[in-house]
C-alpha atoms as a PDB file:
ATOM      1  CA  UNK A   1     144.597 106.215  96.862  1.00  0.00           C
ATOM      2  CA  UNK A   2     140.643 105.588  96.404  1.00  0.00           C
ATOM      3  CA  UNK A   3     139.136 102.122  96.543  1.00  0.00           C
ATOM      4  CA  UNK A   4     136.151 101.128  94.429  1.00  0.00           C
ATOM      5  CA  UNK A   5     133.710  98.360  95.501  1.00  0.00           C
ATOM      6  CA  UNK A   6     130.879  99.002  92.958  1.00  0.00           C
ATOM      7  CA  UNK A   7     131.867  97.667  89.490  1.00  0.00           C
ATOM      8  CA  UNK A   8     129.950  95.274  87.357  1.00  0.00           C
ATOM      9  CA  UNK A   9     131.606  92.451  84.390  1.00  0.00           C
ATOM     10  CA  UNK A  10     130.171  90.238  81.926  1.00  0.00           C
ATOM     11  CA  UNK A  11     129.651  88.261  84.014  1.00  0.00           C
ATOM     12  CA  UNK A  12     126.151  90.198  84.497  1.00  0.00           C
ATOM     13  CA  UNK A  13     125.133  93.567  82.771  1.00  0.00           C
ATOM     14  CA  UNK A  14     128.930  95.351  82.860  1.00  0.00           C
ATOM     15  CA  UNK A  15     130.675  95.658  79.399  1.00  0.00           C
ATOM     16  CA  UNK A  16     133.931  94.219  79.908  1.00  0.00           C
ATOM     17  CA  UNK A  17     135.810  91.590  81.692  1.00  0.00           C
ATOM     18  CA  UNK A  18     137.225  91.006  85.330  1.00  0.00           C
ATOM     19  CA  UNK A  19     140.771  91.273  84.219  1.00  0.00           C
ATOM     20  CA  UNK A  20     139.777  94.276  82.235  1.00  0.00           C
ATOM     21  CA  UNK A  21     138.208  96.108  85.122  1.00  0.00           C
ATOM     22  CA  UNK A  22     141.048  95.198  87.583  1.00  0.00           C
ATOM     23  CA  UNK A  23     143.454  96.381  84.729  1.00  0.00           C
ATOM     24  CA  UNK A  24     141.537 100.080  84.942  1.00  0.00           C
ATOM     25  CA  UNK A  25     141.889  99.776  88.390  1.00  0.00           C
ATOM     26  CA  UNK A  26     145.616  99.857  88.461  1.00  0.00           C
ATOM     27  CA  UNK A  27     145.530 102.589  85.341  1.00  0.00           C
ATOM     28  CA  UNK A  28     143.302 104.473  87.627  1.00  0.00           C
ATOM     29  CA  UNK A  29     145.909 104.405  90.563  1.00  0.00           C
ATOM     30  CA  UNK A  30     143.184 102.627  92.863  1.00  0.00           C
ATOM     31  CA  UNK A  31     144.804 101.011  95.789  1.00  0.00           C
ATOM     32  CA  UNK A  32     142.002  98.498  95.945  1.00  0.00           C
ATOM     33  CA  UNK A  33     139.014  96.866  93.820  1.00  0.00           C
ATOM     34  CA  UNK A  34     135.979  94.926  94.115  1.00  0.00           C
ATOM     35  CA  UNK A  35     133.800  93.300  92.028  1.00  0.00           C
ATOM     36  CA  UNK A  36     130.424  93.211  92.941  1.00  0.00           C
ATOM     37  CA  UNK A  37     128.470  91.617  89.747  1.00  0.00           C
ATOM     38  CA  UNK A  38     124.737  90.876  90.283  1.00  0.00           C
ATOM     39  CA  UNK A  39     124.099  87.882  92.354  1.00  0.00           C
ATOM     40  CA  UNK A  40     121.768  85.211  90.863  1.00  0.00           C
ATOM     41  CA  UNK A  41     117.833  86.222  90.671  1.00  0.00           C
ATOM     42  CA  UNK A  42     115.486  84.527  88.770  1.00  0.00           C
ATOM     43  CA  UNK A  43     113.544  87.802  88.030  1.00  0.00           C
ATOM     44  CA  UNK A  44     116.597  89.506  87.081  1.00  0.00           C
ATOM     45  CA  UNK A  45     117.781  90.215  83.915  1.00  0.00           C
ATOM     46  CA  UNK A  46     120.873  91.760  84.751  1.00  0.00           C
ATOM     47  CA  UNK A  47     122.174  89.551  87.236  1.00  0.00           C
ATOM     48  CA  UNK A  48     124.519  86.751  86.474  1.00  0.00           C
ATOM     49  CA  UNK A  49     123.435  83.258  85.614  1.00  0.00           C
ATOM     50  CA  UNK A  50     123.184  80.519  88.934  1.00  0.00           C
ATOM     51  CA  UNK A  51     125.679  78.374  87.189  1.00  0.00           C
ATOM     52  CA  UNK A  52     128.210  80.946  86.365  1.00  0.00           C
ATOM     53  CA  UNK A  53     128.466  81.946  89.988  1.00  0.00           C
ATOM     54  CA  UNK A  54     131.199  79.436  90.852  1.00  0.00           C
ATOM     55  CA  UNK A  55     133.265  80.451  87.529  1.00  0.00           C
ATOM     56  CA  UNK A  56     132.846  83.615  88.880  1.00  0.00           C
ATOM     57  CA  UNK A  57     134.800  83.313  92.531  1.00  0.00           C
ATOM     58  CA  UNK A  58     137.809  81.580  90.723  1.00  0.00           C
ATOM     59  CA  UNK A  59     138.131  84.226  88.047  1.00  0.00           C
ATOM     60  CA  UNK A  60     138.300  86.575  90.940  1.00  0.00           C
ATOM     61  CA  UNK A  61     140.758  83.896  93.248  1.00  0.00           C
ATOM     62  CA  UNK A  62     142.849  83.978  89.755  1.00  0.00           C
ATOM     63  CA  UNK A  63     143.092  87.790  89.437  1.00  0.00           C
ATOM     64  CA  UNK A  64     144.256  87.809  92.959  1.00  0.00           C
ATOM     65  CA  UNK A  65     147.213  86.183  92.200  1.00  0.00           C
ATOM     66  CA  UNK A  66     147.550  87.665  88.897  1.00  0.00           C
ATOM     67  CA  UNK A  67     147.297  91.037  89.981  1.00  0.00           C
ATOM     68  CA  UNK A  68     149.135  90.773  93.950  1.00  0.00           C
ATOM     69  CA  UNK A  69     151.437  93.417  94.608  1.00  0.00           C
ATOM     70  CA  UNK A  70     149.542  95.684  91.725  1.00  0.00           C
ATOM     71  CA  UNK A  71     146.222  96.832  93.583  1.00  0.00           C
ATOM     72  CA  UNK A  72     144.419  94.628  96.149  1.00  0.00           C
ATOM     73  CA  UNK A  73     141.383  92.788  94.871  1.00  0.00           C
ATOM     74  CA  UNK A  74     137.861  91.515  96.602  1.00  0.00           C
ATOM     75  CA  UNK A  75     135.145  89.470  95.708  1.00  0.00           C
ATOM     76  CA  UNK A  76     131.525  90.656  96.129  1.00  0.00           C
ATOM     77  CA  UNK A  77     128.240  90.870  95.309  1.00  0.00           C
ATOM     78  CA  UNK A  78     125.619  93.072  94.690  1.00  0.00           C
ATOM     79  CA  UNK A  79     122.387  91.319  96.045  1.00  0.00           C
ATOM     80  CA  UNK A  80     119.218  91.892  95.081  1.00  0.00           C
ATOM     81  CA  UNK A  81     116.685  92.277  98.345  1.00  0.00           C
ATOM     82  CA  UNK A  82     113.816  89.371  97.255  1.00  0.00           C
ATOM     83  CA  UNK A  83     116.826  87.336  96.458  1.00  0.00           C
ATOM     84  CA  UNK A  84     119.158  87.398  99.096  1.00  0.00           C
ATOM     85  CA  UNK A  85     122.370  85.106  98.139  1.00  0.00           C
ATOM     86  CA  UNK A  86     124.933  83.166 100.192  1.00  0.00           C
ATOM     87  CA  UNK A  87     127.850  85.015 101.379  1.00  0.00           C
ATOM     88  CA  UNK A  88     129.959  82.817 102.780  1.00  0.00           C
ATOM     89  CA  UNK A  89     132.150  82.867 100.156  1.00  0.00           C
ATOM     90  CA  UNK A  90     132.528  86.610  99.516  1.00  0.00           C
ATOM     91  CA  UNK A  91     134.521  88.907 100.619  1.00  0.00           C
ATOM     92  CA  UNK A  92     131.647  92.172 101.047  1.00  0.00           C
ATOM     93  CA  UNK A  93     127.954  92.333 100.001  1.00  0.00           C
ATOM     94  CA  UNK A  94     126.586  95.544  98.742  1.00  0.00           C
ATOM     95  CA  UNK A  95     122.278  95.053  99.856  1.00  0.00           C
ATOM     96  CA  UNK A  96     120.282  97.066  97.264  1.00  0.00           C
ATOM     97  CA  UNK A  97     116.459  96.860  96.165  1.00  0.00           C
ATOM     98  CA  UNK A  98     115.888  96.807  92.314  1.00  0.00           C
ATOM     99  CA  UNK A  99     112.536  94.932  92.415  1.00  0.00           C
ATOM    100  CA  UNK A 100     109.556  95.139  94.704  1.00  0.00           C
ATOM    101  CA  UNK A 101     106.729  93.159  94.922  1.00  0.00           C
ATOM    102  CA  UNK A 102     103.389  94.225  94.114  1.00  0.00           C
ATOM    103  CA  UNK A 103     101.089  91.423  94.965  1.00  0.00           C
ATOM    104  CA  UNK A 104     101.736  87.500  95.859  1.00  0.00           C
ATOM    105  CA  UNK A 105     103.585  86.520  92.946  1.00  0.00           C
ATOM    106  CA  UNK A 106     104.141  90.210  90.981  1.00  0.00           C
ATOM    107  CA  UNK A 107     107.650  91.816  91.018  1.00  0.00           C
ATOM    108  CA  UNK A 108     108.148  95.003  89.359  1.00  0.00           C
ATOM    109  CA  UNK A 109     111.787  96.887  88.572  1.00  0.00           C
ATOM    110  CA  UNK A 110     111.350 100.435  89.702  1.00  0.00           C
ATOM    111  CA  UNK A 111     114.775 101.634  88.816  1.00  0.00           C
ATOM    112  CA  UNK A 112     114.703 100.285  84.676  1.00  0.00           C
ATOM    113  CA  UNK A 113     112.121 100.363  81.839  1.00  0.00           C
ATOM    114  CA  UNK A 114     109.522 103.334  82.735  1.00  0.00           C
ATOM    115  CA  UNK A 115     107.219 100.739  81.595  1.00  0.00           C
ATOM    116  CA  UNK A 116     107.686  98.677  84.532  1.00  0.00           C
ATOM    117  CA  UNK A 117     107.799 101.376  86.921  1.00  0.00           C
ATOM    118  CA  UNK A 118     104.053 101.939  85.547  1.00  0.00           C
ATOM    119  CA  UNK A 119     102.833  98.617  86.266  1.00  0.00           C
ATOM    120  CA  UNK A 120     104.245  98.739  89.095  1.00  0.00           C
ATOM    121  CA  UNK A 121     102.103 102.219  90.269  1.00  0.00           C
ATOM    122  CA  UNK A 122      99.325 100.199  88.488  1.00  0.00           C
ATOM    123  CA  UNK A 123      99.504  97.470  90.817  1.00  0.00           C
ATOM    124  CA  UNK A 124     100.191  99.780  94.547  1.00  0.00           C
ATOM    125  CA  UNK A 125      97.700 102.443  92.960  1.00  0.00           C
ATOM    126  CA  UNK A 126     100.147 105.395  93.368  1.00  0.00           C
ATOM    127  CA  UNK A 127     103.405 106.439  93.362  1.00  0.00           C
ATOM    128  CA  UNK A 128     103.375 106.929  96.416  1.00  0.00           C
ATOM    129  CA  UNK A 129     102.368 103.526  97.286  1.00  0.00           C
ATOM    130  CA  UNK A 130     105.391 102.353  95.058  1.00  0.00           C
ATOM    131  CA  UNK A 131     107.635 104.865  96.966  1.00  0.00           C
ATOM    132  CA  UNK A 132     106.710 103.482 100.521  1.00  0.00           C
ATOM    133  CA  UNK A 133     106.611  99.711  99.390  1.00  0.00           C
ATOM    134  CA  UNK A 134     110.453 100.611  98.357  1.00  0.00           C
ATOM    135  CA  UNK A 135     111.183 102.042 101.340  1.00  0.00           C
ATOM    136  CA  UNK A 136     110.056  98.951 103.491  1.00  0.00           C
ATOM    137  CA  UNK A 137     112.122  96.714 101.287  1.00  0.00           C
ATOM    138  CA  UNK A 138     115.014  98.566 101.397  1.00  0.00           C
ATOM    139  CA  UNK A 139     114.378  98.344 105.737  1.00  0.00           C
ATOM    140  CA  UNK A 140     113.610  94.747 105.862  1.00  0.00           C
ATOM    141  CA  UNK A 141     116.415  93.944 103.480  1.00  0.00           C
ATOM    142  CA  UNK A 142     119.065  96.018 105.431  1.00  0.00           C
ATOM    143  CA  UNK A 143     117.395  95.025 108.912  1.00  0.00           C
ATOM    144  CA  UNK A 144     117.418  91.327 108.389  1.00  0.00           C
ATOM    145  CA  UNK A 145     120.033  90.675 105.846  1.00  0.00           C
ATOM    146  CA  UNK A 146     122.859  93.286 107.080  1.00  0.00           C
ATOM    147  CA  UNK A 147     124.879  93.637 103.982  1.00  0.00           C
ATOM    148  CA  UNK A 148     128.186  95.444 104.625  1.00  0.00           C
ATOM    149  CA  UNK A 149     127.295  98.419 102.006  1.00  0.00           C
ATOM    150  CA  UNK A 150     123.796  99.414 101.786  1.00  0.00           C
ATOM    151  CA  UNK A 151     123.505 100.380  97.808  1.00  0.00           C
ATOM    152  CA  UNK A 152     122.290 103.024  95.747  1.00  0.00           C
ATOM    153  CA  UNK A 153     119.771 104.253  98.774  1.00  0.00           C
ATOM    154  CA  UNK A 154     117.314 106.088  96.776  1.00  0.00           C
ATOM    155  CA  UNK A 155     117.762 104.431  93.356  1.00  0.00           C
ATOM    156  CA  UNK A 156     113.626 104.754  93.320  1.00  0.00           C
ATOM    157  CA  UNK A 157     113.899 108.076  91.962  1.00  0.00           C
ATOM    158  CA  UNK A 158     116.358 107.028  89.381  1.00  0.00           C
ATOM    159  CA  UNK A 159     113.258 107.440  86.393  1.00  0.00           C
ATOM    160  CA  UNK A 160     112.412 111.095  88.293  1.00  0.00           C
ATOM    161  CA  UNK A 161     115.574 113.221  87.130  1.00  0.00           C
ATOM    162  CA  UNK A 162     113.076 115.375  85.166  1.00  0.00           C
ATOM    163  CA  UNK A 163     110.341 115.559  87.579  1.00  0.00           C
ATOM    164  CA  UNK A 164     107.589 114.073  85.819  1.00  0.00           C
ATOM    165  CA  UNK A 165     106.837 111.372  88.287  1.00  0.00           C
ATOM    166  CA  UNK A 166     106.751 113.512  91.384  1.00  0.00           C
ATOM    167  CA  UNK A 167     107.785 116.309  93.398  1.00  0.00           C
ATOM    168  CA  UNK A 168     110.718 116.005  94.944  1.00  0.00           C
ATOM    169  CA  UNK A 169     110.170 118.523  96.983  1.00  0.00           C
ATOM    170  CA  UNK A 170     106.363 117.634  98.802  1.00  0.00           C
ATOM    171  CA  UNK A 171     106.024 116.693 102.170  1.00  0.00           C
ATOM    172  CA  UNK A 172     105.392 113.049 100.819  1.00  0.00           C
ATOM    173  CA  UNK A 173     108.373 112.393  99.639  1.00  0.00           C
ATOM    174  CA  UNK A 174     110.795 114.239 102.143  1.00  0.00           C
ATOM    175  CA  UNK A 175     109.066 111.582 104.395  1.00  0.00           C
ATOM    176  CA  UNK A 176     110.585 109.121 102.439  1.00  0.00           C
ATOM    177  CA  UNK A 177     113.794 110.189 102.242  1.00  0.00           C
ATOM    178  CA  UNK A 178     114.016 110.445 105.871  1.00  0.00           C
ATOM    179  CA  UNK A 179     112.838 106.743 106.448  1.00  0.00           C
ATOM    180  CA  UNK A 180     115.348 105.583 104.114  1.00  0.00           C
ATOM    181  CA  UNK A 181     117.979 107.750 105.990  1.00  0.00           C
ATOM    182  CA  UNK A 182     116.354 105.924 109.277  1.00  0.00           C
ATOM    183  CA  UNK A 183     116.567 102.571 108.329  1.00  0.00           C
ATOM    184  CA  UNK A 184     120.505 103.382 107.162  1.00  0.00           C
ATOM    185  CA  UNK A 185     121.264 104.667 110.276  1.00  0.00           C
ATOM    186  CA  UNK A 186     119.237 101.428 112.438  1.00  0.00           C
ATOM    187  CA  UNK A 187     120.279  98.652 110.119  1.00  0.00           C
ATOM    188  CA  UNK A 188     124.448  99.608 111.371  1.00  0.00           C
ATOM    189  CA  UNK A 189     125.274  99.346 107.529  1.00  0.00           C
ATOM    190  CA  UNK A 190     127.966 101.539 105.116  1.00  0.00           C
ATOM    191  CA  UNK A 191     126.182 103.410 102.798  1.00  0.00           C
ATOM    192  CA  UNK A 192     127.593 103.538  99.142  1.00  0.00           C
ATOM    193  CA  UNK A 193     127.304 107.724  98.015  1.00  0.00           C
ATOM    194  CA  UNK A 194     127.033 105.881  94.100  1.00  0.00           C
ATOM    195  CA  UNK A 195     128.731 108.168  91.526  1.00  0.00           C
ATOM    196  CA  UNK A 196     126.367 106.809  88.797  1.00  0.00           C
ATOM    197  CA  UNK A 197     124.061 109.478  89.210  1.00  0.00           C
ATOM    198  CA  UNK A 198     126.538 111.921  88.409  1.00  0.00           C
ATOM    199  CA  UNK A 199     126.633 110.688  84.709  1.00  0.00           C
ATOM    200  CA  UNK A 200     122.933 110.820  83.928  1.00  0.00           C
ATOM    201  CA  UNK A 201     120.686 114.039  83.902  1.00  0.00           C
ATOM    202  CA  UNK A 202     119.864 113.135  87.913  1.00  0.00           C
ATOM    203  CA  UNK A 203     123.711 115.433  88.185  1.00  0.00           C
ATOM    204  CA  UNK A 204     123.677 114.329  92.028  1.00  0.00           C
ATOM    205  CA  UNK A 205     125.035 110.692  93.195  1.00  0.00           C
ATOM    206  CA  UNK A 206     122.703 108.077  95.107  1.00  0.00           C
ATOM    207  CA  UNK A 207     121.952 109.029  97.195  1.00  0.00           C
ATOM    208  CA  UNK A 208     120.273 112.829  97.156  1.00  0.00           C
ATOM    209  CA  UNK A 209     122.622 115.434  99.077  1.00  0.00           C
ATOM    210  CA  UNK A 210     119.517 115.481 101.434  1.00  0.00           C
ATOM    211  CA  UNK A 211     119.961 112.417 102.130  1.00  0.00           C
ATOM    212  CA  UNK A 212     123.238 112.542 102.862  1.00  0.00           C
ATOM    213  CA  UNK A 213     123.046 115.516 105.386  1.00  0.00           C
ATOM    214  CA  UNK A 214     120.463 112.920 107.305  1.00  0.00           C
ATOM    215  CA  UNK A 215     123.572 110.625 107.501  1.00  0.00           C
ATOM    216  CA  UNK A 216     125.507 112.298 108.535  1.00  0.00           C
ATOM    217  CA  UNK A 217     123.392 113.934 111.419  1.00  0.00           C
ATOM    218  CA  UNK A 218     123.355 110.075 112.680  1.00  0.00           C
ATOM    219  CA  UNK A 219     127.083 110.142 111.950  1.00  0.00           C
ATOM    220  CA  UNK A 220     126.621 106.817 109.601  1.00  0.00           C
ATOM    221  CA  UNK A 221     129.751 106.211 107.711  1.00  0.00           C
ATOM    222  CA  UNK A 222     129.925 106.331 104.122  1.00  0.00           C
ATOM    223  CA  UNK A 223     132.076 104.383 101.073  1.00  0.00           C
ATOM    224  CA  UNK A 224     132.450 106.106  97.500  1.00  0.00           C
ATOM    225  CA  UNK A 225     131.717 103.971  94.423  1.00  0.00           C
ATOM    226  CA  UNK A 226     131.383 104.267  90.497  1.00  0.00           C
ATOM    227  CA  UNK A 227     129.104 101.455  90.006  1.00  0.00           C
ATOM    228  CA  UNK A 228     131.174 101.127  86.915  1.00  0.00           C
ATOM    229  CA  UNK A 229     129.814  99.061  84.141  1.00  0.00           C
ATOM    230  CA  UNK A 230     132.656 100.008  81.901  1.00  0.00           C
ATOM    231  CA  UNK A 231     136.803 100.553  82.819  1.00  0.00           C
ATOM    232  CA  UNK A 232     136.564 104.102  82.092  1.00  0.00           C
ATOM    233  CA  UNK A 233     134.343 104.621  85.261  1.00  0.00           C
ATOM    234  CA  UNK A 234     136.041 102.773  87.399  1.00  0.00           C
ATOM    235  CA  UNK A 235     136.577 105.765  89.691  1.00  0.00           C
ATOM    236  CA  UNK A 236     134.775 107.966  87.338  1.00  0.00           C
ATOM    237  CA  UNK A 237     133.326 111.458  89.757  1.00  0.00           C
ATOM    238  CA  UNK A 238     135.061 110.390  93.279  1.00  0.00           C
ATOM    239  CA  UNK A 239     136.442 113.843  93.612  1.00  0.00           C
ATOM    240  CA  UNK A 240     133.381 115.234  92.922  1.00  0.00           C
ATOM    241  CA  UNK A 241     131.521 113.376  95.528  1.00  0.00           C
ATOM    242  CA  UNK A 242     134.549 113.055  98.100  1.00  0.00           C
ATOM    243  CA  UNK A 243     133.963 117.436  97.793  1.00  0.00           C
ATOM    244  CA  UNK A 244     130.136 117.109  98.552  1.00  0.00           C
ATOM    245  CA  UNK A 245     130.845 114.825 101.188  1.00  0.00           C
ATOM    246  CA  UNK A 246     133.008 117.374 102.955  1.00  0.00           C
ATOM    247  CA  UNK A 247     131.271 120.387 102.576  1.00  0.00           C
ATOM    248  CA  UNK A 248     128.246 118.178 104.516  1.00  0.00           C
ATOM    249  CA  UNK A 249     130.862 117.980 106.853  1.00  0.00           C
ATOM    250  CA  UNK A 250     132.167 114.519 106.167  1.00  0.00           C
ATOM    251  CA  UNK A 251     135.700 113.789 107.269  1.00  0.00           C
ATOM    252  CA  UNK A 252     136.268 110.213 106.175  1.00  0.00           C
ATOM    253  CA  UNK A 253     134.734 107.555 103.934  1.00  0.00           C
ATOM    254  CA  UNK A 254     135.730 103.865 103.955  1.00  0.00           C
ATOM    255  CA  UNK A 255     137.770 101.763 102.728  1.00  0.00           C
ATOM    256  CA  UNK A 256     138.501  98.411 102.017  1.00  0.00           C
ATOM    257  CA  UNK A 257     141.739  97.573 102.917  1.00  0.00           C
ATOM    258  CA  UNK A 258     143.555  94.215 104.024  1.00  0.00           C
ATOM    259  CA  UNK A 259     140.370  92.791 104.047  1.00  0.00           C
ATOM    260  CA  UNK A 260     139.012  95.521 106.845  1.00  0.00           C
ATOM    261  CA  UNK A 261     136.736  98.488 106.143  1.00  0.00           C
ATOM    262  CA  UNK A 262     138.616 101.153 107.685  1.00  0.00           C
ATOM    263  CA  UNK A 263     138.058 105.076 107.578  1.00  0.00           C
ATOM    264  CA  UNK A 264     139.824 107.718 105.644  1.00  0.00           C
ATOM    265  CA  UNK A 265     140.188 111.404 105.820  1.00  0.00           C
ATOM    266  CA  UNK A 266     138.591 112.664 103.168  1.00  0.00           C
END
């Protein structure tokens, strides 16, 4: 039975509960959950508050013992890169960049409002100087922090599904693609193949299929996840990716299970 590690609450920008996302777990037949809501950020609008953080582990110790026997559950978080948060009392930590900076004190989002994205070429005076200062936060972040689940790898061209930004295709940005693929492979990490692509016009997960084919050339293992903001996606296009996984020649993804990431055939 699949095991989803990506899922967000009210806790931060998700649309339901804990106990209502555990409780589409079990619908969904999952053998194991975790909730990974946006750690605490000052910059972040979607992340959860600093003083809710605590509420926030016993909810999840509660659920444990609410739910044992049903579907096993974890506690997680997704961490922002310029805001890297303590982990001692987690269970997993999925690493992802949403922000980069663009000067000494600017931070731009390069994944939400196309707005921002704008300043933010404003401020590196290209998109391509947005794409590489991405790129180098995602390395530092997965080289010196070492979360277990490296997230949403090329959520930079979330805002490009259409094109207009760049070419997807130029020698530029295949560069890119294969640092990011690099610094995957170096940092010893799991990388998430994040189904939330699959709902949006993008029609391919996080990340790209190219980038998965580099994976798996350096044979770095891989973990499925929804990065479900509501129940009903709480497992929402695993078969689909779980199929592009194998026909890259992908034989088993992980899994959290008994509080081990372990491998399973696909």
């Amino acid at each position: 039975m699949p095991c989803s590690l990506h899922t967000h609450s009210l806790f931060c920008d998700g649309a339901c509960s804990l106990e209502e996302m555990a409780r589409a777990g079990v619908e969904a037949g999952l053998s194991s959950l975790g909730f990974s809501g946006h750690a605490p950020a000052p910059y972040d609008h979607a992340a959860m508050r600093p003083q809710d953080a605590g509420r926030y582990l016993a909810e999840i110790a509660r659920l444990k013992e609410r739910f044992a026997g049903q579907i096993e559950l974890y506690a997680g978080v997704e961490n922002d890169a310029l805001h890297p948060f303590d982990r001692a009392q987690l269970d997993y930590c999925i690493g992802s960049v949403h922000y980069i900076r663009g000067g000494a004190d600017a931070i731009y989002c390069i994944e939400g409002p196309p707005d921002a994205f704008t300043a933010a070429v404003r401020a590196l005076g290209s998109v391509q100087g947005v794409v590489r200062c991405y790129c180098e936060t995602v390395r530092r972040h997965l080289s010196d922090f070492r979360p277990d689940i490296a997230g949403h790898l090329d959520i930079i061209a979330r805002l490009n599904a259409d094109g207009s930004l760049f070419d997807a295709r130029s020698g530029w940005y295949r560069q890119a693609e294969e640092a990011l693929a690099e610094a995957a492979a170096q940092s010893g990490c799991i990388v998430e193949v994040n189904t939330s692509g699959l709902r949006t016009a993008r029609r391919e997960p996080y990340p790209s299929e190219r980038i998965l084919s580099l994976l798996r050339q350096a044979d770095v293992p891989v973990v499925i996840t929804a990065d479900a903001h509501r129940p009903c996606d709480v497992a929402a296009g695993f078969d689909e990716a779980a199929a592009l996984l194998r026909r890259l020649g992908f034989r088993s993804a992980m899994a959290l299970r008994r509080g081990r990431f372990v491998p399973e055939t696909l």
